[in-house]
Each structure stands twice: as structure tokens, then as C-alpha cells.
Protein backbone atom coordinates (compact mmCIF):
# COMPACT_ATOMS: atom_id res chain seq x y z
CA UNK A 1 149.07 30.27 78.06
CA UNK A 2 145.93 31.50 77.02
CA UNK A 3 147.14 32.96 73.72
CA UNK A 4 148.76 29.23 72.64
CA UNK A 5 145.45 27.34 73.58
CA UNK A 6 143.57 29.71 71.73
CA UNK A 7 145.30 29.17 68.69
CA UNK A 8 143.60 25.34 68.55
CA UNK A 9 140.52 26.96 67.89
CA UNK A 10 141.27 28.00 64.92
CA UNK A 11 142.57 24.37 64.29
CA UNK A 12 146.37 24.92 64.52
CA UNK A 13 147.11 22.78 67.77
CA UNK A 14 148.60 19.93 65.87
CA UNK A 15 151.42 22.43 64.22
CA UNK A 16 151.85 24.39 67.82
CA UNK A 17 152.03 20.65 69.51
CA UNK A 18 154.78 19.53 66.86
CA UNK A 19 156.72 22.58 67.45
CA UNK A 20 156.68 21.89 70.82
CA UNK A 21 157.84 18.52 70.80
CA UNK A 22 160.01 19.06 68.25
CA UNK A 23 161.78 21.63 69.78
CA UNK A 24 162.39 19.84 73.01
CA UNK A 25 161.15 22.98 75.65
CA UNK A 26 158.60 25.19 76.07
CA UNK A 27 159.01 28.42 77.04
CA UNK A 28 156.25 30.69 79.16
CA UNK A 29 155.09 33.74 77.17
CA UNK A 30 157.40 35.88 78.60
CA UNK A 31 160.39 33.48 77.37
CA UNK A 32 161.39 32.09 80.51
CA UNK A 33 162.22 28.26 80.64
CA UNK A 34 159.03 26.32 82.57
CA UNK A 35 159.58 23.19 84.69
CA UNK A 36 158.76 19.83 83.05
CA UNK A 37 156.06 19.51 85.76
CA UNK A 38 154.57 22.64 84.48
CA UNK A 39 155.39 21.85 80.25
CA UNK A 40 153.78 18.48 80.88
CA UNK A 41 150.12 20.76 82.14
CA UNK A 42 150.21 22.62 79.15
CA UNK A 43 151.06 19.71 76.68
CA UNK A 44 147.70 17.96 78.26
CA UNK A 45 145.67 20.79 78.24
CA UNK A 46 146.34 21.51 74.74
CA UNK A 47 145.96 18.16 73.70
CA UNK A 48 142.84 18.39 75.38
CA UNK A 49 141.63 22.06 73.75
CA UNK A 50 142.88 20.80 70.72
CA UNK A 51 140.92 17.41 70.70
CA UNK A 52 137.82 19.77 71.81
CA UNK A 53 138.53 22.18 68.74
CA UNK A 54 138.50 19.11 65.66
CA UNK A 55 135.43 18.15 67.52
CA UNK A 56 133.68 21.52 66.83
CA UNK A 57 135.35 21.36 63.54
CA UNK A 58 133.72 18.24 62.71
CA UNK A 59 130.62 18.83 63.79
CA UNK A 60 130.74 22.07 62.14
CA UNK A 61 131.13 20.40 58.72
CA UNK A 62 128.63 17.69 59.25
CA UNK A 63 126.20 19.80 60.25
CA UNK A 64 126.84 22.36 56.77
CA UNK A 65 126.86 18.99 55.03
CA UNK A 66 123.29 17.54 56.52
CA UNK A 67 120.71 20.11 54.67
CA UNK A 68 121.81 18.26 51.64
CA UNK A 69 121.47 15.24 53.12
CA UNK A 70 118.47 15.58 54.48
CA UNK A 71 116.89 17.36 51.36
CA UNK A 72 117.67 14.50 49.20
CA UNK A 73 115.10 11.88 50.86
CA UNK A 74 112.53 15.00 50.29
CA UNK A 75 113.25 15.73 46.83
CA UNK A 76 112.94 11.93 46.09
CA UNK A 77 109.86 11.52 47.97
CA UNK A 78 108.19 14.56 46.20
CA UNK A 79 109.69 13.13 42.72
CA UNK A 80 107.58 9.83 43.20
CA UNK A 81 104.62 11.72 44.63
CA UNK A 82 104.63 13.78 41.40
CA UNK A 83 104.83 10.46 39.29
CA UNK A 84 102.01 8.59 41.49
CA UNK A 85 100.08 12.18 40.94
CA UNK A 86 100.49 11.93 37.19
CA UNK A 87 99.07 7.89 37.01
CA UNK A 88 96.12 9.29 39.42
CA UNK A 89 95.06 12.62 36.93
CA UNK A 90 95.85 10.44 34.04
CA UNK A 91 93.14 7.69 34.85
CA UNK A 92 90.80 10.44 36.45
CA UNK A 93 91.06 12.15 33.17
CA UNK A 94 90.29 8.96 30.78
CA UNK A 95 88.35 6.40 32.59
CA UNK A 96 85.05 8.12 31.95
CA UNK A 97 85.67 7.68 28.28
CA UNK A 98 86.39 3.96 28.15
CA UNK A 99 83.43 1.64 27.75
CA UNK A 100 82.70 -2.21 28.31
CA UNK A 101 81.42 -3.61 24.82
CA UNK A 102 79.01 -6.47 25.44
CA UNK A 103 78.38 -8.83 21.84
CA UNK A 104 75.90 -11.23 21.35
CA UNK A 105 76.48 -13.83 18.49
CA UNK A 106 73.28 -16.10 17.75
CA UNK A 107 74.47 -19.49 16.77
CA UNK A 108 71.28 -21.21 14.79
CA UNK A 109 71.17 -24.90 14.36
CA UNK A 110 68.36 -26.67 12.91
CA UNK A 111 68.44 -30.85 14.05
CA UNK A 112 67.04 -33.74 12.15
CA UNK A 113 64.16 -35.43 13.00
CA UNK A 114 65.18 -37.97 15.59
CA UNK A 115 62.02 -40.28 16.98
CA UNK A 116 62.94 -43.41 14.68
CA UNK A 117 59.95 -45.59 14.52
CA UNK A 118 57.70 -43.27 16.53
CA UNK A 119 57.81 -40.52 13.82
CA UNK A 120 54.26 -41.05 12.82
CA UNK A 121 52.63 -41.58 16.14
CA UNK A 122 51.26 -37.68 16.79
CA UNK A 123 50.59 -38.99 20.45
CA UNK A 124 54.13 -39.90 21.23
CA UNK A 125 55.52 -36.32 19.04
CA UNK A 126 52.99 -34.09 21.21
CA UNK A 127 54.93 -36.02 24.79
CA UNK A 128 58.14 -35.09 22.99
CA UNK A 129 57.58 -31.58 22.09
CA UNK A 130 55.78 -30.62 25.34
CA UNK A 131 58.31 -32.01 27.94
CA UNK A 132 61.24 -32.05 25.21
CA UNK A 133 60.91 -28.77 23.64
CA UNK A 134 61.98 -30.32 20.31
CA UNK A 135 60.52 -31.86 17.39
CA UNK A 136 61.59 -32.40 14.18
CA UNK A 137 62.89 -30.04 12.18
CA UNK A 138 63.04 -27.66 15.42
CA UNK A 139 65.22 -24.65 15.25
CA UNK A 140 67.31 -23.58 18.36
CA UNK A 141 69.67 -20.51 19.21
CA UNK A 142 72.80 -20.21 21.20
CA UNK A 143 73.67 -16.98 22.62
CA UNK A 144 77.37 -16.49 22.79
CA UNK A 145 78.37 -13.49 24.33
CA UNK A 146 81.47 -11.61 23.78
CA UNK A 147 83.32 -8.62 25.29
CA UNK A 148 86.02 -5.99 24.92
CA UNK A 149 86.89 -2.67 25.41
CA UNK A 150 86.06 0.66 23.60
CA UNK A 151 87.18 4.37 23.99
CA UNK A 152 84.61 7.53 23.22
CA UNK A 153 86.37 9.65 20.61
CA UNK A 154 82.93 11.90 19.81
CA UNK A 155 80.68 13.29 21.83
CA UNK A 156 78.15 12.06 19.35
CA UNK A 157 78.43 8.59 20.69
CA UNK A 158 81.20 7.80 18.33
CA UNK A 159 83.25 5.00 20.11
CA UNK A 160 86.44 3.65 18.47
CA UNK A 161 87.36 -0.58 18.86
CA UNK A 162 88.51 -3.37 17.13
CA UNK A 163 86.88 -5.18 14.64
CA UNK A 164 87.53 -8.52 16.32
CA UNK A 165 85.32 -7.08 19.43
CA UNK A 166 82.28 -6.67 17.25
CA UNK A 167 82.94 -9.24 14.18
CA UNK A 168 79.61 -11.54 13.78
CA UNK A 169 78.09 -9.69 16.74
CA UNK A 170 74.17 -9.53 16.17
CA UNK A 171 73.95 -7.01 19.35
CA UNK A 172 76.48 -4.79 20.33
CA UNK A 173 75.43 -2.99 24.25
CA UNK A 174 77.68 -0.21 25.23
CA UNK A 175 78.38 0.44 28.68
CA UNK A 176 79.64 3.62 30.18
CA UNK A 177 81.82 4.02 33.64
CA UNK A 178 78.33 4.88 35.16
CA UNK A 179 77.30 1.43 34.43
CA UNK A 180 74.35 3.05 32.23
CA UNK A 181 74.42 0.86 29.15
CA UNK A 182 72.87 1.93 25.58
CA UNK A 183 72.38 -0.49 22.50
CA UNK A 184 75.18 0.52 19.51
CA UNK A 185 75.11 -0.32 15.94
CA UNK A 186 78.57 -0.65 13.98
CA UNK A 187 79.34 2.53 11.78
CA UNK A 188 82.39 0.79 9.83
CA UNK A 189 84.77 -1.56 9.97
CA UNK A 190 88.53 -2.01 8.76
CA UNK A 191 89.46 -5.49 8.36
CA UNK A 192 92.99 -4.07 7.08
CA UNK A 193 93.99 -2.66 10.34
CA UNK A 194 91.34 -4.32 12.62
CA UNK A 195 89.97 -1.01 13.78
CA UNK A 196 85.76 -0.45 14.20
CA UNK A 197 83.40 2.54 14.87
CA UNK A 198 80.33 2.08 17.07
CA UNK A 199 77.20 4.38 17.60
CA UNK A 200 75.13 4.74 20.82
CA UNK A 201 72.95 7.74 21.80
CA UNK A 202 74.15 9.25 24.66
CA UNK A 203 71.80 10.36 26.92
CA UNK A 204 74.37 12.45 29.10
CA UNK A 205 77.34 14.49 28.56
CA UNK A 206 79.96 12.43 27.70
CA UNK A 207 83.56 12.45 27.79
CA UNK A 208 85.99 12.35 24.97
CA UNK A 209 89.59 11.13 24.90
CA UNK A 210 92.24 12.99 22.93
CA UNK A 211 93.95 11.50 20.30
CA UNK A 212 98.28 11.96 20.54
CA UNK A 213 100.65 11.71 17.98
CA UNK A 214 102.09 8.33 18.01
CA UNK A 215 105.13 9.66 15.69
CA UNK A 216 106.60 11.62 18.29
CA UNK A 217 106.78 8.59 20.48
CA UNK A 218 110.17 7.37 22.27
CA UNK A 219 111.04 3.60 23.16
CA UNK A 220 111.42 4.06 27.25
CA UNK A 221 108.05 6.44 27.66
CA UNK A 222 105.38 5.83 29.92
CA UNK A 223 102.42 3.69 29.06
CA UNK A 224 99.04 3.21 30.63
CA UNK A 225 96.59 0.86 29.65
CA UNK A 226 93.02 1.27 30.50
CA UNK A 227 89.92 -1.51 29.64
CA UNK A 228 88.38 -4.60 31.02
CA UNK A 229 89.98 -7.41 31.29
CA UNK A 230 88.04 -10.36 31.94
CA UNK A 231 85.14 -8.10 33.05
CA UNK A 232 86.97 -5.95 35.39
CA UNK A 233 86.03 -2.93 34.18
CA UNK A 234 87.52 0.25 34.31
CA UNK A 235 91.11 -1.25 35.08
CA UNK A 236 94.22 0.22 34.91
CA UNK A 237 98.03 -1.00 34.41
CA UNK A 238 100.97 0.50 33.95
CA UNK A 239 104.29 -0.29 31.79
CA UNK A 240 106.46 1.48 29.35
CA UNK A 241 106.72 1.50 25.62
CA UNK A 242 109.25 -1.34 24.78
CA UNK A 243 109.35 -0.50 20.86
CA UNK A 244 107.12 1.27 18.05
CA UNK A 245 107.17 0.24 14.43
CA UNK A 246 106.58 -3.69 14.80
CA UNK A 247 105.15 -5.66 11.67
CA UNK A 248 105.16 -8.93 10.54
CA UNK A 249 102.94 -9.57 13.88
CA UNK A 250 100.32 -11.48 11.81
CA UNK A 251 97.67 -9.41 12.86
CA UNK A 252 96.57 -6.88 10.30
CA UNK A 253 97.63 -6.32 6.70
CA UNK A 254 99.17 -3.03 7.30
CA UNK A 255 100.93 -3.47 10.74
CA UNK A 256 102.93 -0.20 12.66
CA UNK A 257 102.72 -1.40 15.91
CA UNK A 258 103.28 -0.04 19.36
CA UNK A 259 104.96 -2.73 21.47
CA UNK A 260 104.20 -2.28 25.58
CA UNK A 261 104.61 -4.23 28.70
CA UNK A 262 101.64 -2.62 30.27
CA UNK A 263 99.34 -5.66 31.51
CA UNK A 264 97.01 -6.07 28.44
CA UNK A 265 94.59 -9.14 28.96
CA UNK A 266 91.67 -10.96 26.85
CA UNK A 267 88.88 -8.08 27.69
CA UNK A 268 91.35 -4.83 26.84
CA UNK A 269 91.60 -5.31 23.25
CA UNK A 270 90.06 -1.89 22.01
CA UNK A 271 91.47 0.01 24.83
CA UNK A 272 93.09 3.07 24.81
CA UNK A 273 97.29 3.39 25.62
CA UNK A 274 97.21 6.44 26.97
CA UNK A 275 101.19 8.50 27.76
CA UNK A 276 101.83 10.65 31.06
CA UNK A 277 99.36 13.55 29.02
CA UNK A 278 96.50 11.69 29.53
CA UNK A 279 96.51 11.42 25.12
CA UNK A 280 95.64 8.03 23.40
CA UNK A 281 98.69 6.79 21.62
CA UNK A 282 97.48 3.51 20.70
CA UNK A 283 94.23 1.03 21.21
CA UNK A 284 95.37 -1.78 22.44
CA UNK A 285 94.99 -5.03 20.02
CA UNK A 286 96.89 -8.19 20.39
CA UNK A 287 99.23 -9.94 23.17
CA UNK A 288 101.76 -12.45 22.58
CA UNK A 289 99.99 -15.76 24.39
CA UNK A 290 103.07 -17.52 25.41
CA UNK A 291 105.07 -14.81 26.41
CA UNK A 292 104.73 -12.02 29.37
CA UNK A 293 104.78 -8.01 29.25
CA UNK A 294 104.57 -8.24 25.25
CA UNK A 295 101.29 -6.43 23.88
CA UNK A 296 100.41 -4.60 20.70
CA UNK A 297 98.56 -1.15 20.17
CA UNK A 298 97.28 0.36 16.79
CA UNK A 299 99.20 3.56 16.69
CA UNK A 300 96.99 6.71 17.04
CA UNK A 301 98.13 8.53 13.91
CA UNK A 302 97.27 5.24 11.84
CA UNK A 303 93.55 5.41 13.59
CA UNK A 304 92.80 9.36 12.80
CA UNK A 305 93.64 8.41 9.14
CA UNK A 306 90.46 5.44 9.82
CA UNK A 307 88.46 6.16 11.23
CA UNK A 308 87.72 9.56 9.96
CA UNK A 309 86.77 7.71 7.15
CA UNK A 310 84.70 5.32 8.83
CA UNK A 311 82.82 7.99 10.45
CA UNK A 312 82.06 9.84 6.99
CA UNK A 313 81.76 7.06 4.75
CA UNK A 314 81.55 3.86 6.56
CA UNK A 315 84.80 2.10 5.12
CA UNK A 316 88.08 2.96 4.36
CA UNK A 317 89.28 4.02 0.82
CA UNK A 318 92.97 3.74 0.03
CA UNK A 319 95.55 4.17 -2.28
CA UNK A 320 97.11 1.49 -4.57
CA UNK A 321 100.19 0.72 -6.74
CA UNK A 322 99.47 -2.62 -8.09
CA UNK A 323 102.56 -4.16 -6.98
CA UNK A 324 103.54 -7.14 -5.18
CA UNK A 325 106.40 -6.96 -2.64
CA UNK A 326 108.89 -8.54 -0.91
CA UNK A 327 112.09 -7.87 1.77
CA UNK A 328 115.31 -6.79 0.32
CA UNK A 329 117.88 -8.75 1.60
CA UNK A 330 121.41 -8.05 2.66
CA UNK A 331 122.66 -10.15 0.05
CA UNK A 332 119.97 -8.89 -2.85
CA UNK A 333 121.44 -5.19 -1.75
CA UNK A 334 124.96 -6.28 -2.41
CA UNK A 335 124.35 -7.62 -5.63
CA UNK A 336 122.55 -4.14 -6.71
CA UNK A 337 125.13 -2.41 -5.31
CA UNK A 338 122.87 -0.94 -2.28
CA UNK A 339 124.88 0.33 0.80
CA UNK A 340 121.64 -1.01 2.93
CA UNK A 341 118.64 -3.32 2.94
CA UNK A 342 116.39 0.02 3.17
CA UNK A 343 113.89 -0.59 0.39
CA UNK A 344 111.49 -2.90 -1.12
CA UNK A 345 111.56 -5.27 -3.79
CA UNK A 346 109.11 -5.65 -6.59
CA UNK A 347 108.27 -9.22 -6.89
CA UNK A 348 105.24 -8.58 -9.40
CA UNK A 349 103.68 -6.57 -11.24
CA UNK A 350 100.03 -6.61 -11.84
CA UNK A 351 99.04 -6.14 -15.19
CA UNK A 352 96.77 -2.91 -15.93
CA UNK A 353 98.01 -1.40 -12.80
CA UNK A 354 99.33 2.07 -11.90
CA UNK A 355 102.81 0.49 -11.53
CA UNK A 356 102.33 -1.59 -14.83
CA UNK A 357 101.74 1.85 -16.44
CA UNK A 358 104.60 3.74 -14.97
CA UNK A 359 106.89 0.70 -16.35
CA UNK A 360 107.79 -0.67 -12.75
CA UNK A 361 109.52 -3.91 -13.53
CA UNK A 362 109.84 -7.11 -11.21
CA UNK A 363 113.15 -6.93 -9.30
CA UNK A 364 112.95 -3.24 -8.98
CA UNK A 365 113.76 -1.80 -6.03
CA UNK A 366 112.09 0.95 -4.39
CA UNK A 367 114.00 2.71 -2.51
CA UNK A 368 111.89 6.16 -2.31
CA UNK A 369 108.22 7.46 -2.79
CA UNK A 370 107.15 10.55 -3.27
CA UNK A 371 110.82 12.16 -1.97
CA UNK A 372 110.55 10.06 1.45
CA UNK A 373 112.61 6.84 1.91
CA UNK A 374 111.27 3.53 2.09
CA UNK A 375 112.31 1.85 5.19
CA UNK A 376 111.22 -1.53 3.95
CA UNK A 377 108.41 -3.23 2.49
CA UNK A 378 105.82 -2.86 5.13
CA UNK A 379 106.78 0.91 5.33
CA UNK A 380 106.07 1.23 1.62
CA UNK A 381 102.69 -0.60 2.09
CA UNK A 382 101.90 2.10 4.45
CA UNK A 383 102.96 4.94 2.12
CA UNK A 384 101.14 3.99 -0.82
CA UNK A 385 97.95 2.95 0.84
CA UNK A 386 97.98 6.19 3.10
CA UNK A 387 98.69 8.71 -0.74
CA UNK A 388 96.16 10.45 -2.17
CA UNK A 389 94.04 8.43 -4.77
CA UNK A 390 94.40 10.36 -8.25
CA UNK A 391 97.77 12.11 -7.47
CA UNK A 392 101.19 11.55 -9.11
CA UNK A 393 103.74 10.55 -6.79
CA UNK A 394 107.35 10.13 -8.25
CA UNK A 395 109.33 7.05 -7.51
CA UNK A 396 112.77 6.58 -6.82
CA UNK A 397 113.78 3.03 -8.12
CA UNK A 398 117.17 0.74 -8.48
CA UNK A 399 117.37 -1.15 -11.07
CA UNK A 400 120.41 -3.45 -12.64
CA UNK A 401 122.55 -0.94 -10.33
CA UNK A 402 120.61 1.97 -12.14
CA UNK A 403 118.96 4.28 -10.40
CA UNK A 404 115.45 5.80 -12.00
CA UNK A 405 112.92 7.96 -11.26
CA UNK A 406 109.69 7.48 -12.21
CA UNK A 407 105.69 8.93 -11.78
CA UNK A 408 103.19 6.92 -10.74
CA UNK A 409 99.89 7.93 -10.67
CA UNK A 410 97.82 6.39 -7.34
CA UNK A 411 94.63 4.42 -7.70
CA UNK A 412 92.19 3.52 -5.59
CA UNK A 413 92.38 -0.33 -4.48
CA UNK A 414 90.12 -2.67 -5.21
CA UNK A 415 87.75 -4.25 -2.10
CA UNK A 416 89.90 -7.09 -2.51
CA UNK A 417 93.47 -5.54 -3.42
CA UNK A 418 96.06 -4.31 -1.85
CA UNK A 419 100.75 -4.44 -2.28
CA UNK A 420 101.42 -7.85 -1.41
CA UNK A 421 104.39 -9.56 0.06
CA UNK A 422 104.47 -12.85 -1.89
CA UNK A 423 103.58 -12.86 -5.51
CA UNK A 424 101.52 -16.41 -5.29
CA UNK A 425 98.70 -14.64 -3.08
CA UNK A 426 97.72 -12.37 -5.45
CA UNK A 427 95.84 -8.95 -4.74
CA UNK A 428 93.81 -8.58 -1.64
């Protein structure tokens, strides 16, 4: 009997009990017929052993299963750790480089004389002007203060903004994380992509933020804001990228920007967006006033081109076509026999201009420059300001279902000039 109840350990009991009832008697081991007293013993004891045995069994497997188990609550813990880790090094890393830019506009206004019949009565001016502190033709100032955000990107002092943080200022102060504050002066300014350069002598060893490369830059990717909103210094939120290549914001001429949901309030605008690396992919710029989790941010490969130019020469020199553009639309396309509205549309010429000269015509299409495709009109503002003045770009053109190839040869643009998207405004 031992023999049959050890074979439910090995999880056969089931089968042997089958058997047994199946065949209708069970027989002792050495094949003699046992009483039904006896058969009914065994049957419970097996039952039993074999009851016992699937309980092993299962707890066997459950426990070869649990190590997994358990090490999945670790490996997610340790996942987020690693993620709240990054956000920690990231702002420990860049904080010391952002700055609180304080402005000071002086507001002058001069008022009339105002003591009506009194006017010549020096007794009754002197009362006025003593307990008064006005007189006619008295000057007085307003102070209005302004502030924003700022990131060092020299250890010169160098500290990159935007030009709406410091327009009209007549005192810029620049404060670092260690609250010590120094008076800057504005290096340069581009109204063009609203960008500024501000100098302050440091007096300690400063910290510089890295510059990324905003090209490389997936929709989905980490995004941290850092700046002072409202006077909060030294804050810092936290979102994702939600797009990159936005225009027609109504911000800046030329417009590239970096869309994020990362908390970006009146105060950050100059601020760096900063990925998981702790790099600057953006400064932040503009939100979208009635709407929530929708901010802008200059992308970081558009402010190397800047402000490296600011630094050295105080403004921005760019490249010009002399054209005036406009969108090519899905049914202009069709009618030139375009598979796509990838492209932009001359709609004018200006006369004596590098495109006048390389016989551009209106209702061209431009479709590449240079050997790179023009994604659309804002793409090929970029393009041409961003080439080379002096060199000879060749363009690849559609015209009357014809395509053309033709050499340009890049200018600099005027202070005022620059490709237009509606023929009536002219050059700017």
C-alpha cells in the first residue's frame, strides 16, 4: 500500500484513483482480493495523500512563480526612482545658471501749469510747490519695473533672454541663484527672433548651461522648464515636448518653435527648456493665454546661430533673396501638377534683388534651395536668412509645370528687409 500512495507524490493519484474505480476492485500488492471495508481505507487515504500531493504541487509552483512577482514592484520602484533622480541632477545641474532679470522703465511726463487765477501770485506757487511738490511745468518719473528670466551661456557674464524682457528697459539688474545681483547692459538684440544678450561682471565663478541640439528632438521627450514665474525664482516644472516646428504663432518673424506643456508662466519667458541631459533645447518665449499646457521655446540651434553674432557684433546679419512669399495650397499644387503642398510660392519679386537677378518670376514655386527641400514658406524663410551672404546657392523652381534650376547669389538684408508672406507689406 505504500508503493500506490507513493505514486500521488509524483502527482499520479487521480489516474491510480480512476483505475481503481473504474475497474470495480482493488487488489492488495500481492494480488489477493481485499474486503470492501479494507478497499474503502485505501480509497480515503489516497484521496487524502493525493489531495496532500496537488497541495505541495501548488505551492511548489506559486512559490517558483513569486520571485517574479515580487521583483516586478522592485524593478518599478527603482524605474521611477531613476526618473525622480534624473529631474533632481537635472535642476542641480542648471539652476545655478538661471538668473532673475529685474528692468526698470522710466516713464517721464511733464504737466501743464494748473493754478488758474493764482498763477501769478509767487506766495500761493511757493505753498504749492512746498507741500505739493509740483509747479508748473514740473517734470515727474514713474518707475515701472519689469522681470523675466535669463540663462548664463559664458562665463564672461554673457546671459542669453528675450528681447521683450529687456525692450525700453533703462536698467537691467541681474540676479544670480545666490541672490547676489550685478547691474547688466544689453550686448544685442534680435527683434526677428526675439532673442537678447546681456553683460554683468561676475564677481564669482559662474556656471554655464550647455546648449543641445534642438534638431535631434522627438515629439514625446522630456521637458523641464526652469525661471521665475511671478518672482518665484529658481522654479522648476516639468512636461513633455508636445510638437517642434510651430510657426505662424505671431510671435517672431522667423518662427521654429518648440511646443511644451511644461508650466511656463508670465516671469519664465527667457528661461531655459532643458531635456533629461541637463542641455538647453529651447528658451522659453510665449504661452497661449486662453489655453492650458501650451508654451513656446526658441529652439537652441536657432539661438547658437544669434547670438554668436550678437556676442561678436552686436546684431544679427542675415541672408536675403528679395522675394515675397506665400503658402502653396493643395489646390495651387494641383494646378502645377505638384504631388504635394511642400514648397513656397513667389508672390513678388522685388526689383534689384538677388531673386530679380536670377530671373525668379511671381508664381514660381520653390520647391528646393541649395539641394535641400523646402518644407513650406516659413521653412524657406529660415533657409535663406540662415545662407551665407555672398554665396551662390542654386534653386530648384516649378514653373507653368516646368521645372528649373536656377543660381542665386545671397545678399545681405537690409535693416528693414526680409522674404515676406504677403506682397502688400513690403520688405521688412
Amino acid at each position: 500500500m505504500i508503493a500506490i500512495v507513493s505514486l500521488t507524490l509524483e502527482h499520479r493519484a487521480d489516474s491510480i484513483g480512476f483505475r481503481l474505480i473504474r475497474i470495480g476492485r482493488i487488489l492488495d500488492p500481492a494480488g489477493n482480493q481485499m474486503t470492501p471495508k479494507s478497499a474503502r481505507v485505501i480509497l480515503q487515504a489516497s484521496a487524502l495523500f493525493a489531495f496532500l500531493g496537488a497541495g505541495f504541487w501548488l505551492h511548489a509552483l506559486l512559490m517558483s512563480a513569486s520571485p517574479g512577482v515580487r521583483s516586478a514592484a522592485p524593478a518599478s520602484a527603482n524605474a521611477a526612482d531613476a526618473l525622480q533622480s534624473a529631474f533632481i541632477n537635472v535642476a542641480d545641474r542648471v539652476r545655478p545658471a538661471v538668473v532673475h532679470i529685474g528692468t526698470v522703465q522710466v516713464a517721464r511726463l511733464r504737466h501743464p501749469p494748473a493754478l488758474g487765477p493764482f498763477a501769478d501770485d509767487p506766495a500761493f506757487k511757493d505753498f504749492f510747490d512746498q507741500f505739493f511738490g509740483r509747479g508748473p511745468g514740473r517734470r515727474e518719473e514713474f518707475h515701472q519695473p519689469g522681470l523675466g528670466s535669463g540663462v548664463i551661456i559664458d562665463k564672461r557674464g554673457y546671459v542669453l533672454t528675450n528681447l521683450h524682457v529687456v525692450r525700453g528697459a533703462d536698467g537691467v539688474t541681474v540676479r544670480l541663484s545666490s541672490n547676489e545681483e550685478s547691474r547688466g547692459r544689453i550686448i544685442g538684440t534680435d527683434p526677428k527672433t526675439d532673442l537678447a544678450v546681456i553683460r554683468f561682471e561676475p564677481t564669482v565663478e559662474l556656471t554655464v548651461a550647455t546648449l543641445g541640439d534642438s534638431d535631434t528632438l522627438r515629439v514625446g521627450e522630456w521637458a523641464i522648464a526652469i525661471g521665475n514665474p511671478f518672482g518665484l525664482d529658481q522654479t522648476v516644472t516639468v512636461g513633455v515636448v508636445s510638437a517642434t516646428g510651430r510657426s505662424d504663432v505671431g510671435i517672431a518673424t522667423y518662427e521654429n518653435f518648440i511646443q511644451t506643456d511644461a508650466s511656463i508662466n508670465p516671469g519664465n519667458s527667457g528661461g531655459p527648456l532643458v531635456n533629461l541631459r541637463g542641455e538647453v533645447i529651447g528658451i522659453n518665449t510665449a504661452i497661449v493665454a486662453t489655453g492650458q499646457g501650451i508654451g513656446f521655446a526658441i529652439p537652441a540651434n536657432m539661438v547658437k546661430r544669434v547670438t554668436s553674432q550678437l556676442i561678436d557684433r552686436g546684431k544679427v546679419t542675415r541672408g536675403w533673396i528679395g522675394v515675397a512669399l506665400e503658402p502653396l495650397s493643395t489646390e495651387l499644387a494641383q494646378a502645377l501638377g505638384l504631388r504635394d503642398t511642400r514648397g513656397a510660392v513667389v508672390a513678388r519679386v522685388y526689383p534689384g534683388s538677388p531673386a530679380a537677378v536670377a530671373g525668379l518670376a511671381q508664381n514660381d514655386v520653390i520647391v528646393t534651395f541649395d539641394s535641400t527641400p523646402v518644407e513650406d514658406y516659413h521653412h524657406l524663410q529660415r533657409l535663406s536668412a540662415d545662407a551665407e551672404v555672398g554665396k551662390t546657392v542654386k534653386l530648384g523652381v516649378v514653373r507653368s509645370r516646368e521645372r528649373k534650376s536656377l543660381e542665386l547669389r545671397i545678399a545681405e538684408a537690409p535693416d528693414r528687409a526680409a522674404d515676406t508672406t504677403l506682397p502688400s507689406e513690403g520688405p521688412r
